[in-house]
Every structure is written in C-alpha cells, then in structure tokens.
Protein backbone atom coordinates (compact mmCIF):
# COMPACT_ATOMS: atom_id res chain seq x y z
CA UNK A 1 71.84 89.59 12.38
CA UNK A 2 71.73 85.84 14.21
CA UNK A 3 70.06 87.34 16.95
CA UNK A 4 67.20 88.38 14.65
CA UNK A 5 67.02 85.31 13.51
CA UNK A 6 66.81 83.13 16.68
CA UNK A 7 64.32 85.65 17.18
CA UNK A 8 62.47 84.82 14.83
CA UNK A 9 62.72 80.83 15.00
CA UNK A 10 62.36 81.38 18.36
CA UNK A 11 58.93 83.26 17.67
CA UNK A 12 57.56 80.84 14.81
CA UNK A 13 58.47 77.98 17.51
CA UNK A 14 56.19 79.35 20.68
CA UNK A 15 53.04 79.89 17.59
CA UNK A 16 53.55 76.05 16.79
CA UNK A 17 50.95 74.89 19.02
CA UNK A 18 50.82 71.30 17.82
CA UNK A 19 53.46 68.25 17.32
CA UNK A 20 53.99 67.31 13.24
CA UNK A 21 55.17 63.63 12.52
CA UNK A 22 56.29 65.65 9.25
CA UNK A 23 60.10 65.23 10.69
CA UNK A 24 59.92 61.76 11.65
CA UNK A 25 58.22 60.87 8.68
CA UNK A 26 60.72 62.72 6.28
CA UNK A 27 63.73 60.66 8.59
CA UNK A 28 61.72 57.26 8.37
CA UNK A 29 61.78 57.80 4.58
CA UNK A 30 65.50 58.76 4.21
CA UNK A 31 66.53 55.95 6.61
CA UNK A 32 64.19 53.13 4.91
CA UNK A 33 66.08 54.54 1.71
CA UNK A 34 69.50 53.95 2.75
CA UNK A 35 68.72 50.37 4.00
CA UNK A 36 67.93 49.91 0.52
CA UNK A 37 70.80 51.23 -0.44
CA UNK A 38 72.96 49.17 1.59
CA UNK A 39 71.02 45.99 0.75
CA UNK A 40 71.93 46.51 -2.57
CA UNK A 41 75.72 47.08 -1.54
CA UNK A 42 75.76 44.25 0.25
CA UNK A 43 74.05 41.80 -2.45
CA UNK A 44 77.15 42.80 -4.89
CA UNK A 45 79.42 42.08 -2.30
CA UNK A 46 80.18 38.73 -3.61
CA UNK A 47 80.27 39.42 -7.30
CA UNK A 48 84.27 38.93 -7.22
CA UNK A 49 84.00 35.90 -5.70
CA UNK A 50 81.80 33.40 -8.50
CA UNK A 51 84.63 31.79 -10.03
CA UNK A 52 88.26 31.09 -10.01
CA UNK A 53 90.62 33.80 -9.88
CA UNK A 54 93.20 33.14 -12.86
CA UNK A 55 96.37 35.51 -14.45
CA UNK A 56 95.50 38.83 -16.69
CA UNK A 57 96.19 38.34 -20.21
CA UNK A 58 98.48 41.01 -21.33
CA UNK A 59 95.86 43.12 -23.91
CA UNK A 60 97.91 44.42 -26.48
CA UNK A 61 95.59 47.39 -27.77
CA UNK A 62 94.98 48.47 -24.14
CA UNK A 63 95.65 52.11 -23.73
CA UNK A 64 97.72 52.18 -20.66
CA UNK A 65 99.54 48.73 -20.63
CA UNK A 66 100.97 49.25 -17.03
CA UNK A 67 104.81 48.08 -17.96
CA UNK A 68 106.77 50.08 -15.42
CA UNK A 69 109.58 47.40 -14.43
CA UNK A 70 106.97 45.66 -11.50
CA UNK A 71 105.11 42.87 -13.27
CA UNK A 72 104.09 39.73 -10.18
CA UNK A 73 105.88 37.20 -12.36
C-alpha cells in the first residue's frame, strides 16, 4: 500500500514542472504568527512584578481554604 503511494507522490512530483512560493509563503505566515504570539508572551511577562508583593489574606468563603498543617508563618 506505501509503495503505491510513493508512487504516486513520486509521479505528481516529476509532472510539477514549476517551483510554488505557496510553501514558503504558508511557513512565512505561521512563523510571523508565532512572533506575535511570543511578543505578546513576553509583554505579560512583567505583570507580577508592578507592585509590592505583600501576605494573602485568609478568604473565609473561599472554596478550598488550603489548611493542611503547612501555612509559611
């Protein structure tokens, strides 16, 4: 069965007479996308660091309070 189709990729490849840009163009595009992507990532990198850190208040009405024994007091 794979050796019917290489045959057949290898047949559609020898008609191709002419180089497309199609795959360059299609890998320009997804790589221009993901530098967008990662200059967003890296513009939120900082978002933790704008002001002073400071202690958790203990919320009462949160649904998993987290009191196993190992508070940092």
């Amino acid at each position: 069965m794979l050796t019917q189709v290489l045959g057949t990729v290898l047949a559609s490849g020898a008609e191709a007479e002419g180089v497309s840009n199609l795959p360059y163009i299609v890998g320009g595009g997804i790589f221009a996308f993901f530098l967008l992507l990662l200059f967003v990532c890296v513009s939120f990198t900082n978002v933790g660091h704008r002001h002073e850190a400071h202690a958790e208040v203990d919320d009462t009405h949160k649904q998993f309070s987290n009191k196993h024994g190992h508070q940092d007091h």
